[in-house]
N, C-alpha and C. Protein backbone atom coordinates (compact mmCIF):
# COMPACT_ATOMS: atom_id res chain seq x y z
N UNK A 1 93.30 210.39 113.78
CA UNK A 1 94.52 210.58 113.03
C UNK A 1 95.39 211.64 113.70
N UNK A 2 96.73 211.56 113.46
CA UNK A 2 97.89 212.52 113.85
C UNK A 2 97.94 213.35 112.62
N UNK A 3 98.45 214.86 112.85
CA UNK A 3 98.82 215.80 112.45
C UNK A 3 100.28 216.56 112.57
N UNK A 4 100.68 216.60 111.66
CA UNK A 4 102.39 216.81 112.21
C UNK A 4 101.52 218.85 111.65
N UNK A 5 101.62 219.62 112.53
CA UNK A 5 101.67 221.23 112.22
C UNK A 5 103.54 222.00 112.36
N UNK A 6 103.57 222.46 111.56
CA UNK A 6 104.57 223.30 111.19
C UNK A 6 104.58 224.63 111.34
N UNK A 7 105.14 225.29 112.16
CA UNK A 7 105.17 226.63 111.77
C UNK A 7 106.61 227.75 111.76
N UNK A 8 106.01 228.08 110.38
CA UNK A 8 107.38 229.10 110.30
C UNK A 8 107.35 230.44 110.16
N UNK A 9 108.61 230.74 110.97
CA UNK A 9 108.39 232.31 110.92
C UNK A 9 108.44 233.17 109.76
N UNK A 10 107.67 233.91 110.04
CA UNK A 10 107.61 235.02 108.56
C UNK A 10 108.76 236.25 109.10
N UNK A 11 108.69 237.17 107.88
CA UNK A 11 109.76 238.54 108.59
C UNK A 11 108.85 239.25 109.18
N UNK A 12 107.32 238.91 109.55
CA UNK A 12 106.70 239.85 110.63
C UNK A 12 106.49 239.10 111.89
N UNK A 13 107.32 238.70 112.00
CA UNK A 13 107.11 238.02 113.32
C UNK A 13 107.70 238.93 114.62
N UNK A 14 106.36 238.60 115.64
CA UNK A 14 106.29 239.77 116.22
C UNK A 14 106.22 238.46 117.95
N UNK A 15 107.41 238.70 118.81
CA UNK A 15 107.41 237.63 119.79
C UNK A 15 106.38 238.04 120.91
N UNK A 16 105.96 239.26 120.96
CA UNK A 16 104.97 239.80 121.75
C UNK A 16 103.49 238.72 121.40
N UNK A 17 103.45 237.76 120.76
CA UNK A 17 102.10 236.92 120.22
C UNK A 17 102.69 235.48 120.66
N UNK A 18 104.11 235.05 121.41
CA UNK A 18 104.24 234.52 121.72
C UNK A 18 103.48 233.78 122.53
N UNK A 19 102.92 234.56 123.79
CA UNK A 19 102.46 233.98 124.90
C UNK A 19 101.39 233.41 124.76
N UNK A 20 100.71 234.24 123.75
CA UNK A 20 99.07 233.67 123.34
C UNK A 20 99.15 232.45 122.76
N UNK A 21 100.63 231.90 121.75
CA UNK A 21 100.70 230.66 120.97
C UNK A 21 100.68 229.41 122.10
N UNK A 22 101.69 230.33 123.42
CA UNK A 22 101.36 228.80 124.19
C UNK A 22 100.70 228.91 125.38
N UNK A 23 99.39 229.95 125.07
CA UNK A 23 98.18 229.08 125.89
C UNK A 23 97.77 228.67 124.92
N UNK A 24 97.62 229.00 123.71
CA UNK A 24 97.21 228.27 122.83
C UNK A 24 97.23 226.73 122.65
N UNK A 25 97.94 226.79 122.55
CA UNK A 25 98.77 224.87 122.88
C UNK A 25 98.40 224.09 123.82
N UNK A 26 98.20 225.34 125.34
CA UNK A 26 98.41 224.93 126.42
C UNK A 26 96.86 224.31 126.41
N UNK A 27 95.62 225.36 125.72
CA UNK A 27 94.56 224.64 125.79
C UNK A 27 94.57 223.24 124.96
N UNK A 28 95.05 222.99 123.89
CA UNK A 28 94.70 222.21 123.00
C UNK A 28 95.08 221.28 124.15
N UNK A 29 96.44 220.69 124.69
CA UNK A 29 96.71 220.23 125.50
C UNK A 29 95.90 219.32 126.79
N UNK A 30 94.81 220.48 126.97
CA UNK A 30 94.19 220.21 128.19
C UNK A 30 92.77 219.57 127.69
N UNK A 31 92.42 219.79 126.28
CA UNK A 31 91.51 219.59 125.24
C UNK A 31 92.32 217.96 124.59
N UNK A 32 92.97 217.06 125.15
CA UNK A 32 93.55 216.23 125.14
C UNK A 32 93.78 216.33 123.21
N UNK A 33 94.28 217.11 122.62
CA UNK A 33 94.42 217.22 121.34
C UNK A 33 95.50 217.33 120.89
N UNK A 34 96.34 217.86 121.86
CA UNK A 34 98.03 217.90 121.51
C UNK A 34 98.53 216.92 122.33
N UNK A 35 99.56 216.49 121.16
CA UNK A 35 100.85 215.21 121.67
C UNK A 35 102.51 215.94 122.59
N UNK A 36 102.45 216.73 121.13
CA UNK A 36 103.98 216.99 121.29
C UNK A 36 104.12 218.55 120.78
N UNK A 37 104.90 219.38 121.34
CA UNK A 37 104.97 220.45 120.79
C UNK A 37 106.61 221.29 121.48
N UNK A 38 107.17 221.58 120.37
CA UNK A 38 108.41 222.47 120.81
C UNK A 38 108.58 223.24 119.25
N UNK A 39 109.75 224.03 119.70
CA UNK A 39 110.32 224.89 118.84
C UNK A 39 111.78 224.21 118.20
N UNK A 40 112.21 224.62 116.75
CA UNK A 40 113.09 223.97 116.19
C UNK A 40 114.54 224.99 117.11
N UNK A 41 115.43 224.34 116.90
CA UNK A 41 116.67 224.55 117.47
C UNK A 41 117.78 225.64 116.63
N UNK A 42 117.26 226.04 115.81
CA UNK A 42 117.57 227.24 114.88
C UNK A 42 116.50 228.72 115.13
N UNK A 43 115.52 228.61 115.82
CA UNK A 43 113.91 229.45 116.46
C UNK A 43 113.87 229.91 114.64
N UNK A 44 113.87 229.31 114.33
CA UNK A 44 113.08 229.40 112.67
C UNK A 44 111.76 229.01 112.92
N UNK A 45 111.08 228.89 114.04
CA UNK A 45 109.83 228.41 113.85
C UNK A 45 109.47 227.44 114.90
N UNK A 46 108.58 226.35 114.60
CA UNK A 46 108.10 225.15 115.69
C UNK A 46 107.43 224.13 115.24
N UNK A 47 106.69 223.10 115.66
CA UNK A 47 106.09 221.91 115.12
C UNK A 47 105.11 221.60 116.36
N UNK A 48 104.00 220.86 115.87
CA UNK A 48 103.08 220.17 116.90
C UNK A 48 102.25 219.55 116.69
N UNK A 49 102.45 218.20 117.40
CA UNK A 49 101.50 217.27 117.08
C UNK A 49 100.27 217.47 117.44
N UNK A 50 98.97 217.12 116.82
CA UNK A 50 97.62 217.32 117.09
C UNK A 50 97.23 215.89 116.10
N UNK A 51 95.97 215.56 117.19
CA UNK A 51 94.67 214.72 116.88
C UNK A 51 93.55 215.42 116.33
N UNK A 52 93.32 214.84 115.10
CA UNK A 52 91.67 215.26 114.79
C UNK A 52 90.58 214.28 113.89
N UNK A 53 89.72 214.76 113.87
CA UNK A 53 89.28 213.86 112.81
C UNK A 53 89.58 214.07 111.01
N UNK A 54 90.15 214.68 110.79
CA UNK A 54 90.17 214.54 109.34
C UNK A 54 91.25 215.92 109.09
N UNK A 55 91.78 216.03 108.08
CA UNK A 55 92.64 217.17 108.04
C UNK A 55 92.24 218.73 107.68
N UNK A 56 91.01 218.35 107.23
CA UNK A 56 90.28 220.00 107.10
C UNK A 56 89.82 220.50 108.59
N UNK A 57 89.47 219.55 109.40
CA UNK A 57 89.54 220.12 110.72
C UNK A 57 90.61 220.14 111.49
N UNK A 58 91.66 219.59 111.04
CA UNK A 58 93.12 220.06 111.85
C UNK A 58 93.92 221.43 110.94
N UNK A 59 93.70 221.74 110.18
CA UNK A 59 93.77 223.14 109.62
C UNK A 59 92.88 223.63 109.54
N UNK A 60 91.75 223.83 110.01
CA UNK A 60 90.95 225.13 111.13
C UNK A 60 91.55 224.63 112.46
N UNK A 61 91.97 224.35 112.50
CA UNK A 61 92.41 224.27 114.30
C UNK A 61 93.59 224.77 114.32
N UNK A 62 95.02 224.00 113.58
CA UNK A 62 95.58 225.19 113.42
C UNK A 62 95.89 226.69 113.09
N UNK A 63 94.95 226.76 112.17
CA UNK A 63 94.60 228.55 112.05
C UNK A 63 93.96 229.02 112.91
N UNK A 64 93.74 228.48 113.84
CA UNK A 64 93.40 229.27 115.14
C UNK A 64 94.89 230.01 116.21
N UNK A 65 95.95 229.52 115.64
CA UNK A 65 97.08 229.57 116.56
C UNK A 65 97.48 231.19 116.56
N UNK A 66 97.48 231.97 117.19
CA UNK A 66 98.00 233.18 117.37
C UNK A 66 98.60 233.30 116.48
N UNK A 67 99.98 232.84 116.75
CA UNK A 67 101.31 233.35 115.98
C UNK A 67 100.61 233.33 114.20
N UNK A 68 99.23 232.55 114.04
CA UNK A 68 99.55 232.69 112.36
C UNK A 68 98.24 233.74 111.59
N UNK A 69 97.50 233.79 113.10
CA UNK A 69 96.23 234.81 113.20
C UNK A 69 96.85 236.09 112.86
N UNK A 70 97.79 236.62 113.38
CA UNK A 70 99.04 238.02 113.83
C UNK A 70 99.62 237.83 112.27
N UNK A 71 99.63 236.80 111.55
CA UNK A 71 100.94 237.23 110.26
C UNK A 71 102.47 236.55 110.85
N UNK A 72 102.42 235.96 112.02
CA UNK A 72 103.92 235.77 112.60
C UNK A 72 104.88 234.63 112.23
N UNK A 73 103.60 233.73 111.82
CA UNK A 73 104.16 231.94 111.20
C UNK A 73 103.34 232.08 110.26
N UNK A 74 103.59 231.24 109.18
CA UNK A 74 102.80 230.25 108.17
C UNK A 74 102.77 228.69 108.87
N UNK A 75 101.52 228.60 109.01
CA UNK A 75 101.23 227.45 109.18
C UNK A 75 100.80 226.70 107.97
N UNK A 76 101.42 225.23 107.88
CA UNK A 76 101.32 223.89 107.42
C UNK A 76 100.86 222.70 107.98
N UNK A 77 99.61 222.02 107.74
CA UNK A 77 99.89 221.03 108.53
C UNK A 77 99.47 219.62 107.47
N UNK A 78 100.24 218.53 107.80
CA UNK A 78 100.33 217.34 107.16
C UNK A 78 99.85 216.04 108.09
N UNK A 79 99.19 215.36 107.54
CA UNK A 79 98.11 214.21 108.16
C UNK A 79 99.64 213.33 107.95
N UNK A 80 100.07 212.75 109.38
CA UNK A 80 101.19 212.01 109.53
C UNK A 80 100.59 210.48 109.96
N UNK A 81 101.45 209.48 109.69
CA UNK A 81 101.06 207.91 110.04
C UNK A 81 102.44 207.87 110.73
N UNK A 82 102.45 208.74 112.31
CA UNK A 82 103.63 208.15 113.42
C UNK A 82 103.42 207.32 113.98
N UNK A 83 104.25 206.60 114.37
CA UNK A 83 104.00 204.83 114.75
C UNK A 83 105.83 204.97 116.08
């Protein structure tokens, strides 16, 4: 299944946790688990697609992401049917 993850910035968002979000990614990536991933066009935040098996393990996977470990995003993530 696909995972649409969301993340938005909180008022402690701290861009110094940036870099860690995208090795973060960068592993999932290489862990053939991420699809798609960018930042919204307002930097209110970002989105990213991920594969998993079920959605309680794609939110432990996303709470692994820096930015939401730090307090910097709230992460959301929603079991999507993209086609």
């Amino acid at each position: 299944m696909k995972y649409l993850v969301l993340t938005i910035r909180t008022p402690q968002f701290d861009a110094s946790f940036v870099a860690a979000h995208y090795d973060f990614l960068r592993s999932l990536r290489n862990r053939g688990l991420l699809e798609q991933a960018g930042p919204f066009t307002d930097r209110s935040g970002g989105a990213y697609v991920i594969r998993s098996d079920s959605l309680e393990a794609a939110r432990d996977l996303a709470q692994q992401d820096p930015l939401h470990l730090h307090g910097c995003s709230e992460v959301t993530v929603r079991e999507w049917d993209a086609r």
